[in-house]
Protein backbone atom coordinates (compact mmCIF):
# COMPACT_ATOMS: atom_id res chain seq x y z
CA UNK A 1 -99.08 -116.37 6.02
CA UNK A 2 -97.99 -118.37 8.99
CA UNK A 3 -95.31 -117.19 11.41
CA UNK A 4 -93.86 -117.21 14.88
CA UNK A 5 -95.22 -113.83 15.29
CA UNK A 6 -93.95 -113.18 18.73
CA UNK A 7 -90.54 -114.28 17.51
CA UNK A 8 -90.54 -112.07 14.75
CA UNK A 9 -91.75 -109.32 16.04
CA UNK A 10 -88.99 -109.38 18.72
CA UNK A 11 -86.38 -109.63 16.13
CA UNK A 12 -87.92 -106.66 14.33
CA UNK A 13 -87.86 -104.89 17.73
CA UNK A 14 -84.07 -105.62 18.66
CA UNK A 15 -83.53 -104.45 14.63
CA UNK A 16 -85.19 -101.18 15.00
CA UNK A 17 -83.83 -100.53 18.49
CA UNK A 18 -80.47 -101.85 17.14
CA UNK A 19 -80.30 -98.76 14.68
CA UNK A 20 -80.85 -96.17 17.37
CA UNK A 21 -77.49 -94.72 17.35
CA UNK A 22 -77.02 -91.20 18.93
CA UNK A 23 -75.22 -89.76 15.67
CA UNK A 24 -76.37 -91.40 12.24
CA UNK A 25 -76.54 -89.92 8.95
CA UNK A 26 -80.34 -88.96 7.28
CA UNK A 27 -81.16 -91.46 4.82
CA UNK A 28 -81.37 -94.95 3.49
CA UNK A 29 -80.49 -98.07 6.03
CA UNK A 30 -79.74 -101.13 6.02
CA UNK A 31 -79.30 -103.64 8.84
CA UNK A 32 -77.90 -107.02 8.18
CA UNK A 33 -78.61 -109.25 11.02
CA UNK A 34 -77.99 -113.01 12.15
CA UNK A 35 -80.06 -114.68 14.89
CA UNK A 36 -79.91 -117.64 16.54
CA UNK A 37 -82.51 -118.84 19.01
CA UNK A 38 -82.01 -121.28 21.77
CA UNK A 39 -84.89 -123.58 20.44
CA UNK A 40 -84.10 -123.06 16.91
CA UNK A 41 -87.69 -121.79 16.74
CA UNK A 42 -86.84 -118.28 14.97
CA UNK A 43 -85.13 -120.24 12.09
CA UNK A 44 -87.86 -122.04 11.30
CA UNK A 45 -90.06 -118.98 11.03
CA UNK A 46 -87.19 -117.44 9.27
CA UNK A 47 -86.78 -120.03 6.43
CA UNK A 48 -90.75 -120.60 6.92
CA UNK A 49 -91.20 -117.21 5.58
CA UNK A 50 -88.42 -116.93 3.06
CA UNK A 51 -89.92 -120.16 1.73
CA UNK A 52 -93.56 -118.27 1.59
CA UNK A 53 -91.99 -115.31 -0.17
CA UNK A 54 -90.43 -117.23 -2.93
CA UNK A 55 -93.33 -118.91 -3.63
CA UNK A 56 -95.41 -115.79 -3.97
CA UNK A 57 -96.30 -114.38 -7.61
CA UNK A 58 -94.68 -111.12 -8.38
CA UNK A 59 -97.84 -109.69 -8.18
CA UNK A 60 -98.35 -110.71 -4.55
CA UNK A 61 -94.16 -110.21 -3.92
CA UNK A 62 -94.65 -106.63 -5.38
CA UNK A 63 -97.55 -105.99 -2.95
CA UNK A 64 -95.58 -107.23 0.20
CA UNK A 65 -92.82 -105.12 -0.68
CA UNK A 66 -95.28 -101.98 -1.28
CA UNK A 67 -97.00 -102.55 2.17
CA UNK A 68 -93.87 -102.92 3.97
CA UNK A 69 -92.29 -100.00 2.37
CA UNK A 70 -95.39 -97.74 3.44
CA UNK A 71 -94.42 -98.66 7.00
CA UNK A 72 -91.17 -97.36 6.73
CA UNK A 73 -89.19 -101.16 6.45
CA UNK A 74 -88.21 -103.31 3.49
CA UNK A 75 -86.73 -106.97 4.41
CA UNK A 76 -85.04 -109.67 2.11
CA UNK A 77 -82.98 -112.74 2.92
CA UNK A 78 -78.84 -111.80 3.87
CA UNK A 79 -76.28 -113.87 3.33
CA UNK A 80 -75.78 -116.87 5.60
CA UNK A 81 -79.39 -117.30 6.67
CA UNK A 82 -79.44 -113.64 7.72
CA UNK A 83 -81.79 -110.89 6.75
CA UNK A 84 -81.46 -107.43 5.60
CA UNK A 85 -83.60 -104.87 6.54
CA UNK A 86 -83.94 -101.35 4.73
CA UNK A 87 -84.89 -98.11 6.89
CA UNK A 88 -85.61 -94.50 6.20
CA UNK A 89 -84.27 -92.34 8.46
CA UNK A 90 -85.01 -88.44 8.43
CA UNK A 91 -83.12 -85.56 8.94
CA UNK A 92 -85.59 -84.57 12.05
CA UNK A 93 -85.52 -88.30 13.24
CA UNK A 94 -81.43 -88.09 13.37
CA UNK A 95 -81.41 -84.86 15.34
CA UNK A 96 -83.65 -86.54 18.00
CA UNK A 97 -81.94 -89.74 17.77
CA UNK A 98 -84.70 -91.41 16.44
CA UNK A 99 -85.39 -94.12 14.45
CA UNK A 100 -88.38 -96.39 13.16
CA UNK A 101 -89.33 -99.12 15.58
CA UNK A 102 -91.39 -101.55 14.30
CA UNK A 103 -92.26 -103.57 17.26
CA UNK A 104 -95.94 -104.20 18.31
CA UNK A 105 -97.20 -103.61 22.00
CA UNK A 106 -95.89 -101.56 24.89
CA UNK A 107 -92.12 -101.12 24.93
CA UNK A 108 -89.65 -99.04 26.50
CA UNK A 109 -85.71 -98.72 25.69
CA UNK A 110 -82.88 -97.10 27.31
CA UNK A 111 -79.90 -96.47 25.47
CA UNK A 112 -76.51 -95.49 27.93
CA UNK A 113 -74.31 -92.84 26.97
CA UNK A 114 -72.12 -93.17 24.15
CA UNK A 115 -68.70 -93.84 25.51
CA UNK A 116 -66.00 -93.35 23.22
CA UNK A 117 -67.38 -95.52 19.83
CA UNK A 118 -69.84 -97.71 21.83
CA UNK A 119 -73.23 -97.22 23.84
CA UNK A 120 -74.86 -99.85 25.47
CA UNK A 121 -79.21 -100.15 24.59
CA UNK A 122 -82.08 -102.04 26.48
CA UNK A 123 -85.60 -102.52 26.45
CA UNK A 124 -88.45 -104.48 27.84
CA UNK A 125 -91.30 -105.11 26.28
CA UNK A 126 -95.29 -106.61 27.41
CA UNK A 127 -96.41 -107.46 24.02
CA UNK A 128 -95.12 -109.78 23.13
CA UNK A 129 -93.50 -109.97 26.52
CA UNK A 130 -89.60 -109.80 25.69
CA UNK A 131 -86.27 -107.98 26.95
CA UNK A 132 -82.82 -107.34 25.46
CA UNK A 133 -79.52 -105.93 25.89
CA UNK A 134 -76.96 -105.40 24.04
CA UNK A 135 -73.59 -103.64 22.70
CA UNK A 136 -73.33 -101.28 19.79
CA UNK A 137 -70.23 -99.82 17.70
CA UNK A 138 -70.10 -97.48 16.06
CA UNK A 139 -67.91 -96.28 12.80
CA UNK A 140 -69.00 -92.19 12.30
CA UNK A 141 -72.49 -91.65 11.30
CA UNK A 142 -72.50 -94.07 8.73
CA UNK A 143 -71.79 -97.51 10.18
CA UNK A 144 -72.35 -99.97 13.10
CA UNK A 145 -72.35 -103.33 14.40
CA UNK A 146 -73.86 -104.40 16.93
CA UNK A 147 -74.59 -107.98 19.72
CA UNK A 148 -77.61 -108.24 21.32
CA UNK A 149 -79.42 -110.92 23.73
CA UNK A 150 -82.56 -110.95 23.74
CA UNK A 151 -84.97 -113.14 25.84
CA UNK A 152 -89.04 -113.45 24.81
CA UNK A 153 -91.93 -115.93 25.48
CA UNK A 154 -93.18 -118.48 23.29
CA UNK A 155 -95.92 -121.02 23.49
CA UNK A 156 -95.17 -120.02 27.59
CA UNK A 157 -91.60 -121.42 27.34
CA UNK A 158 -88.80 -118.59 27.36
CA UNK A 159 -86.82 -118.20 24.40
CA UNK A 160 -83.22 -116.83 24.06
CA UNK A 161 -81.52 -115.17 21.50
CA UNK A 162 -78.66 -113.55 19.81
CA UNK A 163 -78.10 -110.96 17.13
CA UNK A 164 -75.34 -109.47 15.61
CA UNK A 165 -75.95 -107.14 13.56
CA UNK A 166 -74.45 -104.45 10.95
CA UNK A 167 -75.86 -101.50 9.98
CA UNK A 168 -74.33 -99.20 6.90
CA UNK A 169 -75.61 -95.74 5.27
CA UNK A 170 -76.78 -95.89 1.47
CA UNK A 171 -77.86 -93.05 0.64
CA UNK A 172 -79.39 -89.66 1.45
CA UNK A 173 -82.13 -90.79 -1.05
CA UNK A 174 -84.49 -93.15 0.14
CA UNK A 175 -86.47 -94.35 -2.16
CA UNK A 176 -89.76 -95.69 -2.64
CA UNK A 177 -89.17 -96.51 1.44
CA UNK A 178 -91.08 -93.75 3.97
CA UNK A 179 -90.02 -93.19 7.14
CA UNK A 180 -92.72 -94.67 9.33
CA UNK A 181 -93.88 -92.00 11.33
């Protein structure tokens, strides 16, 4: 398969740094997410993929899903052009605050103090070179939403985006998903 890797993979990075909240609940994830990028670039990788996926056997869907699950992530289309993404998150990773990050390369994020419901997160990343900043909400341990900018390079043009993003609790059960460790 074919895609804007250095899109995606900064879209998986501002999904796993998106779920870092300083209380969340051990469990099952999920983070529903919109982007929009300034060249319309991470759309077209977006349906590009989802268009890939559907025309896989189940045989070759099932294996996808499997290999994704193993490292700790399970994604499917969301409504609106979206895409959910499915996390395990242990009790040992919520006590530390920590949560699977799925990004490639060298990256480094900064989360503020949580102020009230909100905290404000960054990071910077060299491979694929991209930064972000954004806003998070949060409702207890088992919800959030969440904007985010985030600003990468691709084909050596710089490419903006958003993100808004929602992230609920499932279950304390996760499922055939592993937390990537």
């Amino acid at each position: 398969m074919k895609f804007n890797t250095a899109l995606l993979a900064a879209a998986a990075l501002a999904l796993a740094t998106g779920a870092a909240a300083q209380t969340t609940k051990p469990g099952l994830w999920e983070i529903t997410n919109k982007m929009q990028s300034s060249s319309g670039e991470m759309e077209k990788a977006m349906a590009s993929m989802e268009k890939q996926l559907a025309g896989m056997s189940p045989e070759q869907r099932k294996q996808m899903q499997d290999m994704m699950a193993k490292q700790g992530v399970s994604m499917g289309p969301g409504a609106g052009g979206g895409m959910n993404v499915k996390m395990c998150i242990t009790k040992e990773m919520a006590e530390r605050n920590e949560m699977p990050q799925q990004q490639q390369g060298d990256c480094k994020t900064t989360q503020s103090a949580r102020s009230g419901n909100t905290m404000k997160i960054s990071y910077v990343c060299t491979q694929p070179p991209s930064s972000g900043e954004g806003v998070m909400t949060f409702n207890g341990d088992t919800a959030y939403t969440m904007k985010m900018n985030t600003t990468s390079t691709v084909k050596g043009k710089p490419e903006k985006m958003t993100m808004d993003a929602a992230g609920k609790w499932l279950s304390a059960d996760c499922g055939n998903i592993k937390p990537k460790k």
